[in-house]
Protein backbone atom coordinates (compact mmCIF):
# COMPACT_ATOMS: atom_id res chain seq x y z
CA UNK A 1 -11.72 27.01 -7.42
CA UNK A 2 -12.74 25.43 -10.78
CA UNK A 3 -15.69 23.32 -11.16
CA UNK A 4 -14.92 20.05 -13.27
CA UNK A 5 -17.84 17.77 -13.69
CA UNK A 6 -16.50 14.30 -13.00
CA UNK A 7 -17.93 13.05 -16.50
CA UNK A 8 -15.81 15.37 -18.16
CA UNK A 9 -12.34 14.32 -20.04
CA UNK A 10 -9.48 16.87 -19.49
CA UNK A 11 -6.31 15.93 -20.30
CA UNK A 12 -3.53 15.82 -18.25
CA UNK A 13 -1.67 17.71 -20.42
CA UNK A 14 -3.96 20.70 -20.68
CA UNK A 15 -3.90 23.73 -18.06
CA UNK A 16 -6.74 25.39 -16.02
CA UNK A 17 -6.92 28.55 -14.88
CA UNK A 18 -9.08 29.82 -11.82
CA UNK A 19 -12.86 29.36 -11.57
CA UNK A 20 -13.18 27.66 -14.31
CA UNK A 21 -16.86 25.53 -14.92
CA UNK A 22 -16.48 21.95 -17.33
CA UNK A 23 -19.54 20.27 -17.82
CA UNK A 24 -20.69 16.55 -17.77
CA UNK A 25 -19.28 15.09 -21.00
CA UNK A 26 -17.00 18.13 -22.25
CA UNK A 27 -13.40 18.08 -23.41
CA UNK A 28 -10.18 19.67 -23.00
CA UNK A 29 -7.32 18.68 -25.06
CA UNK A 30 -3.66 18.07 -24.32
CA UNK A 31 -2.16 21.84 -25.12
CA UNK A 32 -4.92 23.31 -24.02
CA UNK A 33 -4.14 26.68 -21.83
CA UNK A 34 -7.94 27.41 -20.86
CA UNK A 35 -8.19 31.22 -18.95
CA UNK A 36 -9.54 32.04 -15.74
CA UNK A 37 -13.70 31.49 -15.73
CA UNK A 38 -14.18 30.02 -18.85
CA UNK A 39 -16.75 27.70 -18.92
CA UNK A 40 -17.80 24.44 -21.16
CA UNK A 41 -21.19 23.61 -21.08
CA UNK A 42 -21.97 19.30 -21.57
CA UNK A 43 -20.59 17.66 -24.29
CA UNK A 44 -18.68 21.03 -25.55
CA UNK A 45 -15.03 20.48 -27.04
CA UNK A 46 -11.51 22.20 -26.91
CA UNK A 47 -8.82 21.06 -28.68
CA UNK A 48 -5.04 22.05 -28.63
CA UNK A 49 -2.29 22.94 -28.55
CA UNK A 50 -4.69 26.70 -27.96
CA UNK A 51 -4.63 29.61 -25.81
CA UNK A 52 -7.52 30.72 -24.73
CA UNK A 53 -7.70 33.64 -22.18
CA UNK A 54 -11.05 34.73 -19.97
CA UNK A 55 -14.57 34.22 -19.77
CA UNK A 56 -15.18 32.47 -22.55
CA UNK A 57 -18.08 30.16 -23.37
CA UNK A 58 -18.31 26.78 -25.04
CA UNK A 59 -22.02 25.81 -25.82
CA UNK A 60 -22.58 22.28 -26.39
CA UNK A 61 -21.11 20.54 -29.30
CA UNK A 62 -19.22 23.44 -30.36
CA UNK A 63 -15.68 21.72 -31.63
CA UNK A 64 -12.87 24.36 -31.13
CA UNK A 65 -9.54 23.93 -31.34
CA UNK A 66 -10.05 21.24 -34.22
CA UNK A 67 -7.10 20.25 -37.11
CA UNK A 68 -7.04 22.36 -40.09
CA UNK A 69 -9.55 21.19 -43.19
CA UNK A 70 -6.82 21.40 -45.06
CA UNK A 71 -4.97 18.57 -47.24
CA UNK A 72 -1.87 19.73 -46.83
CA UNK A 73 -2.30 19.63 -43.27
CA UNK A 74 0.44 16.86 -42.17
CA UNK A 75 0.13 16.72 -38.18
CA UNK A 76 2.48 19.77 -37.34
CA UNK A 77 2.11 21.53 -34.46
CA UNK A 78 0.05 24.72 -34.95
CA UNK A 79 -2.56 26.31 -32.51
CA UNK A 80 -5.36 28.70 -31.95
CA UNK A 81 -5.02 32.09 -29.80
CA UNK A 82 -8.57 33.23 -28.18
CA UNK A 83 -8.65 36.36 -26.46
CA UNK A 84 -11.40 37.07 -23.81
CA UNK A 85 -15.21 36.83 -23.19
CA UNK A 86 -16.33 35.31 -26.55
CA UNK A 87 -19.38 32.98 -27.05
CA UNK A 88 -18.99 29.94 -28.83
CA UNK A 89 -22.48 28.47 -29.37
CA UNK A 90 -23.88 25.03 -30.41
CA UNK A 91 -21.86 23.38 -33.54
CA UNK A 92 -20.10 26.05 -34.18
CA UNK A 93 -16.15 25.17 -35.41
CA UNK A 94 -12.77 26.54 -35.46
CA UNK A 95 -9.58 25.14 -36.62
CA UNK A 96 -6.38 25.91 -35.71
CA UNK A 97 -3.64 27.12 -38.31
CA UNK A 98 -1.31 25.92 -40.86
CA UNK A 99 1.94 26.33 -41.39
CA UNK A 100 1.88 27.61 -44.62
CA UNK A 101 -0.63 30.13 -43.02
CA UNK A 102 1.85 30.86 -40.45
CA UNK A 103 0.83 28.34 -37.84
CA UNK A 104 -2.23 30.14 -35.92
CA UNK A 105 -5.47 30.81 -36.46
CA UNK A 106 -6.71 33.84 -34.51
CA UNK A 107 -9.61 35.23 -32.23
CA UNK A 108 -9.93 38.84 -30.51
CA UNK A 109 -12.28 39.41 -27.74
CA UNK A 110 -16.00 39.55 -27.56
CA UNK A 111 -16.94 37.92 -30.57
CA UNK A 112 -20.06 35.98 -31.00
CA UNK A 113 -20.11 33.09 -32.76
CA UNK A 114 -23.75 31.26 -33.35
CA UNK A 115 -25.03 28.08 -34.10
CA UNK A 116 -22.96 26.22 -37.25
CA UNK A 117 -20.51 29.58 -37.66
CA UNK A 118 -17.23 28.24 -38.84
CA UNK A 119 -13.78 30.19 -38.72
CA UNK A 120 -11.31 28.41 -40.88
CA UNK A 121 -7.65 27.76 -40.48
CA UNK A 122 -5.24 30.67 -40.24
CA UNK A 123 -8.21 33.23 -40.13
CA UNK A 124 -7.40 36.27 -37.94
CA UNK A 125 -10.97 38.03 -36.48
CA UNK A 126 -10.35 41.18 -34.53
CA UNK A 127 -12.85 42.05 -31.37
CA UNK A 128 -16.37 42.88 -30.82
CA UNK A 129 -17.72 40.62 -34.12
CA UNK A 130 -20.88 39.28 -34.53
CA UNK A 131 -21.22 35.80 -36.78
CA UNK A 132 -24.87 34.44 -37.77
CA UNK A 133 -25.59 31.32 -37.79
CA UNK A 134 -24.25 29.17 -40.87
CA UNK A 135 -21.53 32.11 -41.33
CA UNK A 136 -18.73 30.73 -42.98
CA UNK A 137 -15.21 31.83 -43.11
CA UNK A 138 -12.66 30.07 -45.45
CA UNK A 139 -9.09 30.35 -45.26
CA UNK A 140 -6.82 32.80 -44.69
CA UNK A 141 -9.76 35.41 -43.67
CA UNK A 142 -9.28 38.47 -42.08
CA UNK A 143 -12.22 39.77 -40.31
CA UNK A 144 -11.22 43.46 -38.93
CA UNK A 145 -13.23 44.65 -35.86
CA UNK A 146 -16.94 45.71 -35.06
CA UNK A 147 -17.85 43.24 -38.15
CA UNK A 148 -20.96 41.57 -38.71
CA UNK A 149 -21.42 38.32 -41.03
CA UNK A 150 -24.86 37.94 -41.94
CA UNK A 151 -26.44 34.02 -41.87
CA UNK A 152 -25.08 31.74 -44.20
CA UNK A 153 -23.17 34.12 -45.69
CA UNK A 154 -19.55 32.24 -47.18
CA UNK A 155 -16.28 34.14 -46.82
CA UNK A 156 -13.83 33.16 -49.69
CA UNK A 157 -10.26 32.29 -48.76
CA UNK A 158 -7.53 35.18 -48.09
CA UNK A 159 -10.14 38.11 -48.42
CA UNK A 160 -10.58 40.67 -45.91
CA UNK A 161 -13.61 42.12 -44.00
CA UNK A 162 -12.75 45.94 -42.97
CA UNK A 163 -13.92 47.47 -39.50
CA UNK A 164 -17.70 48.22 -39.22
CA UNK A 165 -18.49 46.79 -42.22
CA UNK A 166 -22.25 44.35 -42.08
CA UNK A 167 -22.07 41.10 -44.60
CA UNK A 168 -25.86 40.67 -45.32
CA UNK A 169 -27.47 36.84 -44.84
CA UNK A 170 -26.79 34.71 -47.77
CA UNK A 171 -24.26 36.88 -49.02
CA UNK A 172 -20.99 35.37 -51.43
CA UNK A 173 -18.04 37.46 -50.55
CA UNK A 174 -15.26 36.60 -53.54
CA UNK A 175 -13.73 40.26 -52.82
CA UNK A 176 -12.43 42.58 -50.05
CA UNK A 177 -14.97 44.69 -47.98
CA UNK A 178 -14.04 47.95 -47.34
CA UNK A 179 -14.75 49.24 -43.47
CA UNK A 180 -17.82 50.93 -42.47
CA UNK A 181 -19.69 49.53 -45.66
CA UNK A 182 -23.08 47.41 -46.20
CA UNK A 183 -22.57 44.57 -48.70
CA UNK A 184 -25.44 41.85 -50.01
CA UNK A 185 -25.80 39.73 -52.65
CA UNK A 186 -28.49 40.98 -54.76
CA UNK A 187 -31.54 38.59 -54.62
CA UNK A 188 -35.15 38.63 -56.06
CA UNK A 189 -37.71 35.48 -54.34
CA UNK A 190 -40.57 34.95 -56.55
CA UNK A 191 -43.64 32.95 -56.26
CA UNK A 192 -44.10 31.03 -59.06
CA UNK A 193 -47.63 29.72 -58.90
CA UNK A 194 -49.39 26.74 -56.85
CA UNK A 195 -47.76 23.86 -54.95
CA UNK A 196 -49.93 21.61 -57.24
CA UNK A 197 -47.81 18.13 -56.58
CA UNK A 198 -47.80 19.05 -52.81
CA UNK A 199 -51.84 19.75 -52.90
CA UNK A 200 -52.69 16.66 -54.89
CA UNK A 201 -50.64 14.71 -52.79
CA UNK A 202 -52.62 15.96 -49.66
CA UNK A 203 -55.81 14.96 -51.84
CA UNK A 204 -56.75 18.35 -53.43
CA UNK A 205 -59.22 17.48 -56.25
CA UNK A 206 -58.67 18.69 -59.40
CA UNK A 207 -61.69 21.07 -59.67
CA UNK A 208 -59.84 22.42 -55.95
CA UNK A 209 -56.55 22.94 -57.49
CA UNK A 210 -58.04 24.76 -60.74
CA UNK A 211 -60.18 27.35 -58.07
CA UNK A 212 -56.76 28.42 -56.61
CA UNK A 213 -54.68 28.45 -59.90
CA UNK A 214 -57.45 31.07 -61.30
CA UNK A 215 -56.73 33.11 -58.02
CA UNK A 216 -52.44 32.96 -58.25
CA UNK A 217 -53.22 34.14 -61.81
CA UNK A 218 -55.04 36.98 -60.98
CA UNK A 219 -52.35 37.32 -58.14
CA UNK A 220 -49.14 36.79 -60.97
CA UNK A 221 -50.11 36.78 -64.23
CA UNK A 222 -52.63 40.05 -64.63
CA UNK A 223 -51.03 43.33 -64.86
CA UNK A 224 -53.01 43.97 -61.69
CA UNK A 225 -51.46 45.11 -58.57
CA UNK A 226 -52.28 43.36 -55.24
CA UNK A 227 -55.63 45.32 -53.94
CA UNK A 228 -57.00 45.04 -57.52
CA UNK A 229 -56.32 41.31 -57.97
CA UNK A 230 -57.83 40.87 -54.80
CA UNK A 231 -60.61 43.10 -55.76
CA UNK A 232 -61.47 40.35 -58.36
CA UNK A 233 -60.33 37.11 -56.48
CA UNK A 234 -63.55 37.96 -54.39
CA UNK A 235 -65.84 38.97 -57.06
CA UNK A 236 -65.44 35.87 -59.06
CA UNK A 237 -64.03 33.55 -56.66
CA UNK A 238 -65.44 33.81 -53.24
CA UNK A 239 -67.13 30.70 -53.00
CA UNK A 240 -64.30 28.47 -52.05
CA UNK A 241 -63.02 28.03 -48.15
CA UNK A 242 -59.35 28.31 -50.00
CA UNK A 243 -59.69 31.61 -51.69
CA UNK A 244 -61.14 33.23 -48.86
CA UNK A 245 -57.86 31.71 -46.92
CA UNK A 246 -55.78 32.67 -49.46
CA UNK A 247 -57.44 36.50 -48.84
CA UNK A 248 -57.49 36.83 -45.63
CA UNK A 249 -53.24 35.69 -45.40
CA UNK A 250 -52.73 38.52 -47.93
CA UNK A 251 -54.77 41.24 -46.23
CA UNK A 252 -53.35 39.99 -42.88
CA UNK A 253 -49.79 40.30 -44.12
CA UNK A 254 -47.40 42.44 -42.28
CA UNK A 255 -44.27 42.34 -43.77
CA UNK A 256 -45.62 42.32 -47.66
CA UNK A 257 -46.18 39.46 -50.22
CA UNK A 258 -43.65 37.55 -52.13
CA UNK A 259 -44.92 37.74 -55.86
């Protein structure tokens, strides 16, 4: 027996399999085939015309289901195939296909899909994927099985993703990936001195600003490496409350120091 909260807007022209759970405020479009135990948590939506098999999940304000983002797109009727037990989560998006993409866009089974993940029209994911959140797939992807999309990491249309392969965060993919490898876009984060506009707008004096600038020099601009800068941050500078801070964060640092 399915569970449909009475706040909920299902269309009449959408069908409901067995023990399925809608929350308060969630919809189901017309076309909609929704599986057996699927569940739609408040305010999550399904569009159609899509088939969507078992156990899936629908966080709130994911939009699946949606019209292509495509300007070609002219109203025809296209649609989105799900397989079973995949996670939606909040905002993510999927569109369905074109018809110049052959008129589906396609999901395997046990994918993950998290917060602001988008799957594009006429994309075809295999099973068993994992997509951070902000991952981004244009057109006309295919993602192969066992992948994982890094965070924020854009897809570019008609490229492929091969089986196994890991997409690091903030990663451009312009290209194929070939299965079982590790790609990431090379990337160097440098400090480049003090926040002085921030600090003077939180009312560091200037005498203030010019006690930490003579520590981030020692820290970026001597040919000293970190335990030696340090070495000579506290032999000329330890009278000020923000160089010892500064210290202590960098000998307290676990995971290194962006320099």
């Amino acid at each position: 027996m399915s569970e449909v909260d009475p706040r909920a807007a299902v269309s009449a022209g959408a069908r409901i399999g067995q023990n399925v759970r809608i929350g308060a405020f969630a919809m189901v479009g017309d076309g909609v085939e929704l599986g057996d135990e699927c569940v739609l948590e408040p305010h999550a939506v399904v569009r159609g015309p899509a088939r969507i098999g078992r156990k899936n999940v629908f966080d709130s304000f994911c939009s699946v289901g949606g019209d292509p983002q495509d300007l070609k797109f002219g109203g025809e009727r296209t649609e989105l195939i799900v397989g079973d037990a995949n996670r939606f989560r909040e905002f993510c998006t999927v569109s369905r296909g074109t018809t110049q993409g052959g008129g589906a866009t396609r999901i395997g089974n046990d994918n993950l899909f998290m917060a602001y993940s988008h799957v594009a029209h006429d994309c075809i994911v295999g099973s068993h994927t994992v997509f951070a959140n902000g991952a981004t797939l244009a057109g006309h992807v295919v993602i192969e099985d066992f992948v994982n999309v890094g965070a924020f990491s854009p897809v570019h249309q008609f490229c492929r993703v091969g089986r196994y392969a890991y997409v690091g965060a903030c990663t451009v993919i312009t290209q194929d990936v070939p299965p079982f490898s590790r790609v990431v876009t090379e990337r160097e984060t440098k400090c480049y001195g003090v926040n002085t506009v921030g600090l003077e707008r939180r009312g560091f004096d200037r005498a203030r600003l010019e006690t930490i600038e003579r520590a981030f020099r020692f820290l970026l601009r001597s040919k000293l490496n970190t335990t030696q800068a340090l070495e000579q941050i506290r032999a000329q500078l330890n009278g000020s409350p923000d160089v010892r801070e500064l210290v202590e964060f960098i000998e307290s640092a676990k995971r290194g120091l962006h320099k």
